[in-house]
Protein backbone atom coordinates (compact mmCIF):
# COMPACT_ATOMS: atom_id res chain seq x y z
CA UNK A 1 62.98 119.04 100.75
CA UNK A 2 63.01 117.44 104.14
CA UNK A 3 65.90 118.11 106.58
CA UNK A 4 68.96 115.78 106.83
CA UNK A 5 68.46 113.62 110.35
CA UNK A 6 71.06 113.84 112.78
CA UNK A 7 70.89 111.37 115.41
CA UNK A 8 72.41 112.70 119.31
CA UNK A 9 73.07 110.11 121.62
CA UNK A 10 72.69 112.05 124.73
CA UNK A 11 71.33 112.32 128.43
CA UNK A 12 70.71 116.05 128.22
CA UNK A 13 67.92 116.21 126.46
CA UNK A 14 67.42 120.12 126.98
CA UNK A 15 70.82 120.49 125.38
CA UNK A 16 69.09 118.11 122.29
CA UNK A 17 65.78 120.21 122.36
CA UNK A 18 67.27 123.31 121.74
CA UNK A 19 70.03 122.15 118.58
CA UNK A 20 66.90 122.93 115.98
CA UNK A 21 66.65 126.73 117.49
CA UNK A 22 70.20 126.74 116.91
CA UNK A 23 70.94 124.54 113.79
CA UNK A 24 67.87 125.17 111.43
CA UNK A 25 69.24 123.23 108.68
CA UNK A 26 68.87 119.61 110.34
CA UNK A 27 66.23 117.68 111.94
CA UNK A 28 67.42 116.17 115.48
CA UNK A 29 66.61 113.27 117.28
CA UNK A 30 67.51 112.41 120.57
CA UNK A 31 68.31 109.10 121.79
CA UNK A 32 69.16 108.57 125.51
CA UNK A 33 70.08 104.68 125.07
CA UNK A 34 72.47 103.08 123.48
CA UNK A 35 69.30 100.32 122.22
CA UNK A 36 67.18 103.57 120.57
CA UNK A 37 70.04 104.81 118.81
CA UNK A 38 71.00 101.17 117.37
CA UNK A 39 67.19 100.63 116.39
CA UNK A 40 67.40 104.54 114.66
CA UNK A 41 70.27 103.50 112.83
CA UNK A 42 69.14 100.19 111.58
CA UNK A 43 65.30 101.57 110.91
CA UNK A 44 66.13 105.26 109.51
CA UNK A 45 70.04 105.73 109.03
CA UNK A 46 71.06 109.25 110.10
CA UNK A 47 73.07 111.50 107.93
CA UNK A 48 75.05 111.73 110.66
CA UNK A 49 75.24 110.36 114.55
CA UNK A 50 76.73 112.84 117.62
CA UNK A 51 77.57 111.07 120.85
CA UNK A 52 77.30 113.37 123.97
CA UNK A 53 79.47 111.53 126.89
CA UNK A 54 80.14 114.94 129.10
CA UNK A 55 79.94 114.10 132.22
CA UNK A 56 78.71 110.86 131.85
CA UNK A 57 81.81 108.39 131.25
CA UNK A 58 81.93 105.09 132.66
CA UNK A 59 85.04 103.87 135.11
CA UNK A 60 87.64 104.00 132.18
CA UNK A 61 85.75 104.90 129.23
CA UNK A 62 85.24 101.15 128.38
CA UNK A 63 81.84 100.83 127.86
CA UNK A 64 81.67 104.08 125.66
CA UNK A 65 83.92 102.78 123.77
CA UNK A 66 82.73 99.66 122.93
CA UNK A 67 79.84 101.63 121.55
CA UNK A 68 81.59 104.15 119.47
CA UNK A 69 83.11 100.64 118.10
CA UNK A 70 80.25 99.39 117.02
CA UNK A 71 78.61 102.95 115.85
CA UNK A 72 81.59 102.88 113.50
CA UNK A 73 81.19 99.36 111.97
CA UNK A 74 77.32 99.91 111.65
CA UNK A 75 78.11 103.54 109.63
CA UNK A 76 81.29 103.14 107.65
CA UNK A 77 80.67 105.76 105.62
CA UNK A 78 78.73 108.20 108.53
CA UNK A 79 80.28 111.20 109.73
CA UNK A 80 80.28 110.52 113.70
CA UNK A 81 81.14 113.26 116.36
CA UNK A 82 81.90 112.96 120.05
CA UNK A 83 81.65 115.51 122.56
CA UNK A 84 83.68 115.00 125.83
CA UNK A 85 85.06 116.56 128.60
CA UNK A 86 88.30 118.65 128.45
CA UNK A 87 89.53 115.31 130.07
CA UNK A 88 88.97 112.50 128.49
CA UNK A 89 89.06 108.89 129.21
CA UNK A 90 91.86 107.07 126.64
CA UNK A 91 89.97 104.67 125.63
CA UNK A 92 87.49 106.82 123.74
CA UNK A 93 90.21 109.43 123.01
CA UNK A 94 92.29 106.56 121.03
CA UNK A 95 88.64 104.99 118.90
CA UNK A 96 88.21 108.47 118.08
CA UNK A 97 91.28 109.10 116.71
CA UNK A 98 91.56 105.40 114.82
CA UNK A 99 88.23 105.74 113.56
CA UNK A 100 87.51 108.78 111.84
CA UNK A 101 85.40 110.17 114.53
CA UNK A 102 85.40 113.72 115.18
CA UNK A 103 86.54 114.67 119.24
CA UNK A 104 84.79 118.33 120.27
CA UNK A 105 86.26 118.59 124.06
CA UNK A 106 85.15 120.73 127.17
CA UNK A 107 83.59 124.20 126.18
CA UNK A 108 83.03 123.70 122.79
CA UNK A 109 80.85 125.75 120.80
CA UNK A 110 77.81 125.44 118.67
CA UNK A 111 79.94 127.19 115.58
CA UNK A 112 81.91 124.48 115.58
CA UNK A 113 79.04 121.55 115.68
CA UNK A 114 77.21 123.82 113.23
CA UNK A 115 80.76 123.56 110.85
CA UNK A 116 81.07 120.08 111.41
CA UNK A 117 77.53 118.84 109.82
CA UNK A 118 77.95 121.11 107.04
CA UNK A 119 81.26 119.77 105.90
CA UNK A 120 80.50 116.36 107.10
CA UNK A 121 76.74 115.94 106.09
CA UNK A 122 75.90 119.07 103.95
CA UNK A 123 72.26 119.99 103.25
CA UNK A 124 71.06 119.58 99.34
CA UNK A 125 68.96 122.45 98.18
CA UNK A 126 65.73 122.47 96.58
CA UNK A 127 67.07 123.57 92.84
CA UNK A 128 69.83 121.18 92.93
CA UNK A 129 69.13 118.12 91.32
CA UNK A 130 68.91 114.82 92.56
CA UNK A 131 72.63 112.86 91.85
CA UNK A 132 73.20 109.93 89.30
CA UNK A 133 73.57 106.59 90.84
CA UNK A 134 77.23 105.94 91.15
CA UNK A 135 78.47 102.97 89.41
CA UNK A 136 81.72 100.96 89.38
CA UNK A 137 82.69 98.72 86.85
CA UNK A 138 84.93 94.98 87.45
CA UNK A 139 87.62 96.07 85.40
CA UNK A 140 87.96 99.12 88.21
CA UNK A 141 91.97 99.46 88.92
CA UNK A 142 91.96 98.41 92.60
CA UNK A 143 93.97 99.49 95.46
CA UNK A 144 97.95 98.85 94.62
CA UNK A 145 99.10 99.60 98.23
CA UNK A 146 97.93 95.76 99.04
CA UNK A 147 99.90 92.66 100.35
CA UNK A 148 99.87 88.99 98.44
CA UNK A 149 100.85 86.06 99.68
CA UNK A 150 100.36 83.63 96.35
CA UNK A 151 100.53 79.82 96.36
CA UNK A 152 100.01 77.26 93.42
CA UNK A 153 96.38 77.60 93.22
CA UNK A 154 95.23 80.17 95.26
CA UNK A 155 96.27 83.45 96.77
CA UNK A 156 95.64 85.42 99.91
CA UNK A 157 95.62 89.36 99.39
CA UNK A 158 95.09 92.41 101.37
CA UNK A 159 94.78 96.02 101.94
CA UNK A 160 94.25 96.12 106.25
CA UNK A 161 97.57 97.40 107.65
CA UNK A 162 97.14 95.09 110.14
CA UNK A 163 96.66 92.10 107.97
CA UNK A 164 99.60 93.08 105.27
CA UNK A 165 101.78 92.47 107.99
CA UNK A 166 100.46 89.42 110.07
CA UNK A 167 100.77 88.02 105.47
CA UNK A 168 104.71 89.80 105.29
CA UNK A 169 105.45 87.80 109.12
CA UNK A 170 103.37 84.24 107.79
CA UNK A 171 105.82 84.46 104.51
CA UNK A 172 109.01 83.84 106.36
CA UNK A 173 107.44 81.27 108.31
CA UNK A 174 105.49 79.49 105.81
CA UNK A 175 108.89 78.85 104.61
CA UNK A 176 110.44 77.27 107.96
CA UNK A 177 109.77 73.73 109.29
CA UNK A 178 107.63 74.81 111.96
CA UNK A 179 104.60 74.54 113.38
CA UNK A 180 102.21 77.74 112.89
CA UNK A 181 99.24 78.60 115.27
CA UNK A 182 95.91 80.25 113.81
CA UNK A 183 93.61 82.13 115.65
CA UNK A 184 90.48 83.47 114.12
CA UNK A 185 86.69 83.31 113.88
CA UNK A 186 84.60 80.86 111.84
CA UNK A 187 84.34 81.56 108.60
CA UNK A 188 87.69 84.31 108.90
CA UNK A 189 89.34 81.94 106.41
CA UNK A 190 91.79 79.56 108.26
CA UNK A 191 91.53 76.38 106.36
CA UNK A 192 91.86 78.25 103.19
CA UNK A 193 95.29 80.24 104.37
CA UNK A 194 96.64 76.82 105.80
CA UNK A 195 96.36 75.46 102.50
CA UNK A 196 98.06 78.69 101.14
CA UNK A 197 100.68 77.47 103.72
CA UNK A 198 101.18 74.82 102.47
CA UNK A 199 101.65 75.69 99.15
CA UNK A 200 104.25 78.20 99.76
CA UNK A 201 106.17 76.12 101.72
CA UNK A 202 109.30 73.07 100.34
CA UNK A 203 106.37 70.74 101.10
CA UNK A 204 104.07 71.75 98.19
CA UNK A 205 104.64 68.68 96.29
CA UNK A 206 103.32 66.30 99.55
CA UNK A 207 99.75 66.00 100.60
CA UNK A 208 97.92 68.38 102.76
CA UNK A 209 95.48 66.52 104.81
CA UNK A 210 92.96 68.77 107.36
CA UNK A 211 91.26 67.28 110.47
CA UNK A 212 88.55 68.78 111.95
CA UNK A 213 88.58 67.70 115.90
CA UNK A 214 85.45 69.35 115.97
CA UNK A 215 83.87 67.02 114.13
CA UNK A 216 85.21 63.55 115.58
CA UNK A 217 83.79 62.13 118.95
CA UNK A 218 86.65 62.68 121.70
CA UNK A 219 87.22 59.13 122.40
CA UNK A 220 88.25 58.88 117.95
CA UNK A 221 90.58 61.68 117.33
CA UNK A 222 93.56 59.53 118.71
CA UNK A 223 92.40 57.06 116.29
CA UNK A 224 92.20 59.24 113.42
CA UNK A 225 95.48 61.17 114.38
CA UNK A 226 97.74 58.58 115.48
CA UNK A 227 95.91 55.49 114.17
CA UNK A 228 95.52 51.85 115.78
CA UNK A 229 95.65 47.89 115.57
CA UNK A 230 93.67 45.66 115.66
CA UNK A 231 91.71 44.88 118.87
CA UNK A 232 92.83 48.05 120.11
CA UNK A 233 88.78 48.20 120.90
CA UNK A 234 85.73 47.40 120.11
CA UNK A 235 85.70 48.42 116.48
CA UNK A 236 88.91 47.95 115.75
CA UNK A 237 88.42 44.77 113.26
CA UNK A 238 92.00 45.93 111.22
CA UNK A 239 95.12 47.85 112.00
CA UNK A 240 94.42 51.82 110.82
CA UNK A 241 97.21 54.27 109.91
CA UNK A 242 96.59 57.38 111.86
CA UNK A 243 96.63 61.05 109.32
CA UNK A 244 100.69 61.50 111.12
CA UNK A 245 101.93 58.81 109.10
CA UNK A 246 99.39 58.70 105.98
CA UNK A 247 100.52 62.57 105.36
CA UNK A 248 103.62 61.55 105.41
CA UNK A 249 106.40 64.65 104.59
CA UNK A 250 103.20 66.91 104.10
CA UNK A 251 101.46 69.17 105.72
CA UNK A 252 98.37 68.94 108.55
CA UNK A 253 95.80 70.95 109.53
CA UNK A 254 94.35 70.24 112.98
CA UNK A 255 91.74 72.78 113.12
CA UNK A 256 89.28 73.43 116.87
CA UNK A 257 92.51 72.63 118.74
CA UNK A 258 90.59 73.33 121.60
CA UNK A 259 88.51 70.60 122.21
CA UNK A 260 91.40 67.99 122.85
CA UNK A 261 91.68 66.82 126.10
CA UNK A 262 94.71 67.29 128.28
CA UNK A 263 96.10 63.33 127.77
CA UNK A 264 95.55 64.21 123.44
CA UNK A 265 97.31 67.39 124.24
CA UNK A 266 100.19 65.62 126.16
CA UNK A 267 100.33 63.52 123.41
CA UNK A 268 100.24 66.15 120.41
CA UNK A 269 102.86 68.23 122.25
CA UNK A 270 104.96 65.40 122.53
CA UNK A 271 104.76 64.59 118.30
CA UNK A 272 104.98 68.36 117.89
CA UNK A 273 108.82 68.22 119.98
CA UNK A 274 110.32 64.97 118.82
CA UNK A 275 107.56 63.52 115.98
CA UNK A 276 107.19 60.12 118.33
CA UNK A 277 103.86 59.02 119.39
CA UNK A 278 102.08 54.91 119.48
CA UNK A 279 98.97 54.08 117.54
CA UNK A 280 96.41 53.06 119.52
CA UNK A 281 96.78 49.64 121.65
CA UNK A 282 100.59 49.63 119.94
CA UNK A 283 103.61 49.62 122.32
CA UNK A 284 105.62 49.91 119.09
CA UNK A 285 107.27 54.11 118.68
CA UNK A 286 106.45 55.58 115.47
CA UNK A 287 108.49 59.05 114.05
CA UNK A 288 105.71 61.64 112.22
CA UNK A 289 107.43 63.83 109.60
CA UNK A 290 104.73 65.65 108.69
CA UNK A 291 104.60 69.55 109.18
CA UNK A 292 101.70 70.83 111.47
CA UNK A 293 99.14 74.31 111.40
CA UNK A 294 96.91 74.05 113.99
CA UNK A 295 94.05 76.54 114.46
CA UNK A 296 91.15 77.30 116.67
CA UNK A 297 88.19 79.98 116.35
CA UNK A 298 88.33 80.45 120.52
CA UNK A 299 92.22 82.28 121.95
CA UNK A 300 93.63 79.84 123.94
CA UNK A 301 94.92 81.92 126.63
CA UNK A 302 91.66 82.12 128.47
CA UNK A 303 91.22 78.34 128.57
CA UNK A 304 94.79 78.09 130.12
CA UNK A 305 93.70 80.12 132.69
CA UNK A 306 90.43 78.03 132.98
CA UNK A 307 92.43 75.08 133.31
CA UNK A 308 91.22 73.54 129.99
CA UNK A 309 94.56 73.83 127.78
CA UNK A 310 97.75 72.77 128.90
CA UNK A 311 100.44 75.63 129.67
CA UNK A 312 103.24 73.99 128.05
CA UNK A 313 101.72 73.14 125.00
CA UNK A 314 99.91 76.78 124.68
CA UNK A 315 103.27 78.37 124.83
CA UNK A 316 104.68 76.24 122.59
CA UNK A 317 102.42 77.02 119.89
CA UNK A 318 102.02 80.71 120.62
CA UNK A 319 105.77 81.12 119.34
CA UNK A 320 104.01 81.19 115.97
CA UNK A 321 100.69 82.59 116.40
CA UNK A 322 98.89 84.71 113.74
CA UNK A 323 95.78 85.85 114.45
CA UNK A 324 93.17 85.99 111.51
CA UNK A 325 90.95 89.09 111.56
CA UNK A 326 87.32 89.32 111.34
CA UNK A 327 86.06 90.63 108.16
CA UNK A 328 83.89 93.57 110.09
CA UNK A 329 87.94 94.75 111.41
CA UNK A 330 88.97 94.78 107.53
CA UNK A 331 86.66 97.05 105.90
CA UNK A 332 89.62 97.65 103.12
CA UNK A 333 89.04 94.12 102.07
CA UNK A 334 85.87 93.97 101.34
CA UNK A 335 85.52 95.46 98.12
CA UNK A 336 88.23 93.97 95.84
CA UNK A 337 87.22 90.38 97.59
CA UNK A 338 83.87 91.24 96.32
CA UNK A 339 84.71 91.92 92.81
CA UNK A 340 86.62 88.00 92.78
CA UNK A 341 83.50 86.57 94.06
CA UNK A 342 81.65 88.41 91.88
CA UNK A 343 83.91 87.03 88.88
CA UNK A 344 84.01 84.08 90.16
CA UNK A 345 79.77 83.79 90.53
CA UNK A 346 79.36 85.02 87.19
CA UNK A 347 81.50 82.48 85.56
CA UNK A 348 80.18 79.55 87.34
CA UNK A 349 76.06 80.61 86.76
CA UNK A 350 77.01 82.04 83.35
CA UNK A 351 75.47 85.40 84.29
CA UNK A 352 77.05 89.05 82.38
CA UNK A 353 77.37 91.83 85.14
CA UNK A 354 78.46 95.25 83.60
CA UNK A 355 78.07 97.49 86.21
CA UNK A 356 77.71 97.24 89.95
CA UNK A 357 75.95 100.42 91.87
CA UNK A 358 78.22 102.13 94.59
CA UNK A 359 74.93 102.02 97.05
CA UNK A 360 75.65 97.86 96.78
CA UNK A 361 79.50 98.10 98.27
CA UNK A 362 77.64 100.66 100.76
CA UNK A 363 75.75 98.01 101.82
CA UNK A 364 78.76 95.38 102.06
CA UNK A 365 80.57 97.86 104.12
CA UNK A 366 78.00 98.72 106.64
CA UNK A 367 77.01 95.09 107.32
CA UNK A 368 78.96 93.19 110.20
CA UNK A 369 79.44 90.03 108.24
CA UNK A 370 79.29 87.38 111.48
CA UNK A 371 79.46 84.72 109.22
CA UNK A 372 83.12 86.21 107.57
CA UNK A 373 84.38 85.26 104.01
CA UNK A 374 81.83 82.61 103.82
CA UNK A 375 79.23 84.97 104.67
CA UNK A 376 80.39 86.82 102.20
CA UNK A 377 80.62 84.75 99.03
CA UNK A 378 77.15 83.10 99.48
CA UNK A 379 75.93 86.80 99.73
CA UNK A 380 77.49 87.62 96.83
CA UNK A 381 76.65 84.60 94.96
CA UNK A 382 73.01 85.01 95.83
CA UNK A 383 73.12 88.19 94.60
CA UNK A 384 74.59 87.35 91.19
CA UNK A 385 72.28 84.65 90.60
CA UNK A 386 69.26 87.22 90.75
CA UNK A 387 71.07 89.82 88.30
CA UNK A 388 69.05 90.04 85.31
CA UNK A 389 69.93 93.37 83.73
CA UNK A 390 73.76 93.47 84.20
CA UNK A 391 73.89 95.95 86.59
CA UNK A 392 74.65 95.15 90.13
CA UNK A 393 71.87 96.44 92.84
CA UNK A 394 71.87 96.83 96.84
CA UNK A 395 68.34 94.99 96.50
CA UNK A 396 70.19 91.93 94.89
CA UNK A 397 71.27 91.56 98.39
CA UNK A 398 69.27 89.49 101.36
CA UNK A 399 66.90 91.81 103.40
CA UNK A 400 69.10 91.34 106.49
CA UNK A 401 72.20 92.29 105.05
CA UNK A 402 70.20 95.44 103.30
CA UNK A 403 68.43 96.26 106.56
CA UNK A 404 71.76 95.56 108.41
CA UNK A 405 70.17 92.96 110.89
CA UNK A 406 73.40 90.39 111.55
CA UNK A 407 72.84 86.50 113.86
CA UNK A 408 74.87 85.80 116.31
CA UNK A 409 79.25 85.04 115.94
CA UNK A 410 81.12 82.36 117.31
CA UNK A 411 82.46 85.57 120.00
CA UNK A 412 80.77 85.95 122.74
CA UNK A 413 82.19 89.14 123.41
CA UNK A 414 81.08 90.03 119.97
CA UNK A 415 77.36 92.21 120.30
CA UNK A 416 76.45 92.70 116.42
CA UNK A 417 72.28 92.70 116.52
CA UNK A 418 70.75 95.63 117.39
CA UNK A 419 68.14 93.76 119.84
CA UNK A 420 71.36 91.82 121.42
CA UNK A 421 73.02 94.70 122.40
CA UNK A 422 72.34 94.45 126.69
CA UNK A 423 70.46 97.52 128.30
CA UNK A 424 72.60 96.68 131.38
CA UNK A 425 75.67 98.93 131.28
CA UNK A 426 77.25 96.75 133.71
CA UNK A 427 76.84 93.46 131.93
CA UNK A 428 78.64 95.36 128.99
CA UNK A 429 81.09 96.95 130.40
CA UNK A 430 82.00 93.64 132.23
CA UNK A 431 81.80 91.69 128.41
CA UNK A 432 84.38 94.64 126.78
CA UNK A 433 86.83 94.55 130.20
CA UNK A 434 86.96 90.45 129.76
CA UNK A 435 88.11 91.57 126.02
CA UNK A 436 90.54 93.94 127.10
CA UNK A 437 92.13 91.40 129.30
CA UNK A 438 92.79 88.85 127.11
CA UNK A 439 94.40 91.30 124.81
CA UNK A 440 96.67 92.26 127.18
CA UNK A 441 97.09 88.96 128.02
CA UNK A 442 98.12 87.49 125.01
CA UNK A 443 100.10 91.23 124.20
CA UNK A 444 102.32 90.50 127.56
CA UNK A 445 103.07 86.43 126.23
CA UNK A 446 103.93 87.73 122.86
CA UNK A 447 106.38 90.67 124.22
CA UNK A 448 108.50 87.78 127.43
CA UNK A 449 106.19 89.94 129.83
CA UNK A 450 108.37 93.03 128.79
CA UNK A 451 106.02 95.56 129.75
CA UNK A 452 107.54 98.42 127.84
CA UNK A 453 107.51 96.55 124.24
CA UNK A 454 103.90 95.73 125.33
CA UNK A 455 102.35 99.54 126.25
CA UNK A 456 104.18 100.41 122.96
CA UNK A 457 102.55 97.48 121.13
CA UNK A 458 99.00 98.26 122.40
CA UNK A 459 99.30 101.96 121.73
CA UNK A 460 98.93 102.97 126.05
CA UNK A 461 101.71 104.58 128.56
CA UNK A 462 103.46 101.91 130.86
CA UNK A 463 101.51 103.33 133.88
CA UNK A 464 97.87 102.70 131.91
CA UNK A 465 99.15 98.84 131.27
CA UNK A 466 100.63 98.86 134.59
CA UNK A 467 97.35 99.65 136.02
CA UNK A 468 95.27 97.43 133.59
CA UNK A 469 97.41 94.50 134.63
CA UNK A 470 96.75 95.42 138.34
CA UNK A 471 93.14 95.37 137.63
CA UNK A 472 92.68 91.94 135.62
CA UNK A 473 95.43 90.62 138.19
CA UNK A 474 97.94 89.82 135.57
CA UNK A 475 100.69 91.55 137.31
């Protein structure tokens, strides 16, 4: 029976060579770069990973991590250990203590590594047989600790803390007449909870009308928003009503907020404060009374400080802002969002599923998903489609999500690919600190620059944001 593989992330490598001696039940490997133990995981996944940082922790722990971070989203279900100094950086001290990971400081001893892997990742003798595969059925009771918000036609649930109460906060507001701000990647599921908006709000029975400024050359989205007359240019041939008068007491979605340019964003501040704005070559004052969500898959705070988005309009939609997380940061989702899809597929390509194999939601969970919900249904409807026994497999799934090989996001600060991940420590550690600061960042604008609500809100002491803020110059 071969020996379970523990992977060690360390730059000792004596201290690796001689774990075998001293652990006989587990065959080591050690990895002395981030890239090696990355390629290990995604080639041969351990039964377990140990990161070594003694002595070795970069100025503020940042860069380690960042690492442990992504360790833990690459091996959900992994046991993960980290060996430190007596002290220890916060940064890594808090990830180890969110995340599962087990935190052996100063002059530990091999007893209690030796302890660790055997409760964590115990060894399966010879004589014992081999276990069942582990299936789960659709009618499975699922989690009842979760959070719904539920429209007309569609509803928006959840079972990340973090999530239930960005839903419990969007509620109250959905409710209001006012306008809402969503932040979140591509594919995170904005459109789809802006429609949810709108159906939980006294404008339900009005149209809901999205524009994607993406989409529309620069010099048409005041056209399309605000609308024009004729001759207004060259092909103008008839007067247009612009989307803030044909939605009329409804609701609008004005998704990629980010590429207007400062004169549109004078101009959509000004409809967003009084409702008054001119069609295009039209001296004549018009009143919107439609209600607005705007979203955008970039934070906004960073292009203020670029000078590419207009102070007064940022803070006047950050009153309001929700931020959307990733589907990698809500791991509890995954599975009952899953089992809809799966419903869902089946229905629609008239395919029976009975069972669905526990090593298939193993896969789900391990996978970084840069492509979100979306990414998510077409995997699962891909999947479905090539069922032809009624039970559910992990090799109904694509090759990259099985081998866990993700593209690129729409973040840059986002590393998900194993062969993306930068050698450089520097370049890294610089991508995680620009991170850091626009957390704070937008922390400090959400909390009036009240820097004791904001070290309590990010989980640090006053002096440590006191300190950050010195360093990013946000003081």
């Amino acid at each position: 029976m071969p020996k379970p593989l523990v992977a060690v992330f360390s730059n000792r490598p004596q201290w690796t060579q001689q774990l075998p001696a001293q652990i006989a039940d587990y065959e080591f490997v050690n990895c002395q770069n981030f890239s090696d133990v990355l390629r290990l995981v995604s080639q041969t996944p351990p039964a377990a990973v140990i990161t070594d940082f003694r002595g070795s922790v970069s100025s503020g722990g940042h860069q380690e991590e960042s690492q442990l971070g992504i360790l833990r989203e690459r091996l959900t279900a992994k046991p993960l250990a980290m060996l430190t100094d007596e002290i220890c950086p916060e940064p890594i001290e808090r990830r180890a203590l969110y995340s599962g990971i087990m935190h052996l400081r100063g002059d530990f001893t091999v007893d209690n590594l030796t302890k660790w892997l055997h409760e964590s990742a115990p060894v399966v003798e010879d004589d014992q047989p081999a276990p069942e595969p582990e299936y789960v059925t659709l009618v499975d009771k699922a989690p009842e600790s979760g959070a719904v918000l539920a429209g007309i036609s569609r509803r928006f649930e959840t079972f990340t803390p973090q999530v239930k109460r960005m839903l419990e906060d969007l509620a109250i507001a959905a409710e209001k007449d006012v306008t809402l701000l969503l932040i979140g990647e591509t594919g995170a599921g904005k459109t789809y909870l802006s429609n949810l908006i709108h159906e939980v709000s006294p404008r339900r029975d009005q149209p809901f009308i999205t524009v994607a400024c993406g989409a529309l050359p620069g010099e048409l989205i005041e056209s399309e928003l605000f609308g024009h007359v004729k001759g207004a240019f060259t092909s103008a041939h008839a007067d247009k009503e612009g989307k803030f008068l044909i939605a009329g007491k409804g609701t609008i979605l004005l998704d990629e907020i980010d590429v207007l340019s400062p004169e549109q964003q004078v101009k959509l501040l000004r409809v967003i404060e009084t409702g008054q704005f001119e069609a295009v070559g039209s001296n004549k004052t018009m009143t919107s009374q439609a209600r607005l969500v705007v979203a955008s898959n970039l934070a906004l705070e960073p292009l203020v400080q670029a000078g590419k988005f207009r102070p007064d309009l940022y803070y006047r939609l950050s009153m309001l802002k929700f931020d959307l997380l990733p589907l990698r940061a809500r791991k509890p989702d995954i599975k009952p969002m899953a089992r809809r899809f799966i419903l869902s597929k089946c229905k629609k390509h008239n395919v029976s599923i009975a069972r669905i194999e526990q090593e298939f939601f193993d896969a789900l969970f391990a996978y970084p998903w840069p492509g979100n919900v979306h990414e998510l249904e077409y995997a699962i409807e891909k999947a479905v489609i090539y069922c032809r026994d009624g039970v559910l497999r992990r090799s109904h799934l694509a090759n990259h999500i099985v081998s866990n090989v993700a593209g690129p996001t729409n973040d840059p600060t986002v590393r998900l690919e194993p062969g993306k991940v930068p050698d450089n420590a520097l370049e890294l550690q610089r991508q995680v600190a620009a991170t850091e600061k626009d957390v704070i960042a937008q922390a400090l604008i959400r909390n009036n620059y009240n820097r004791t609500k904001t070290a309590k809100e990010l989980g640090i002491s006053r002096v440590t944001l006191y300190n950050k803020m010195k360093r990013y110059g946000l003081s």
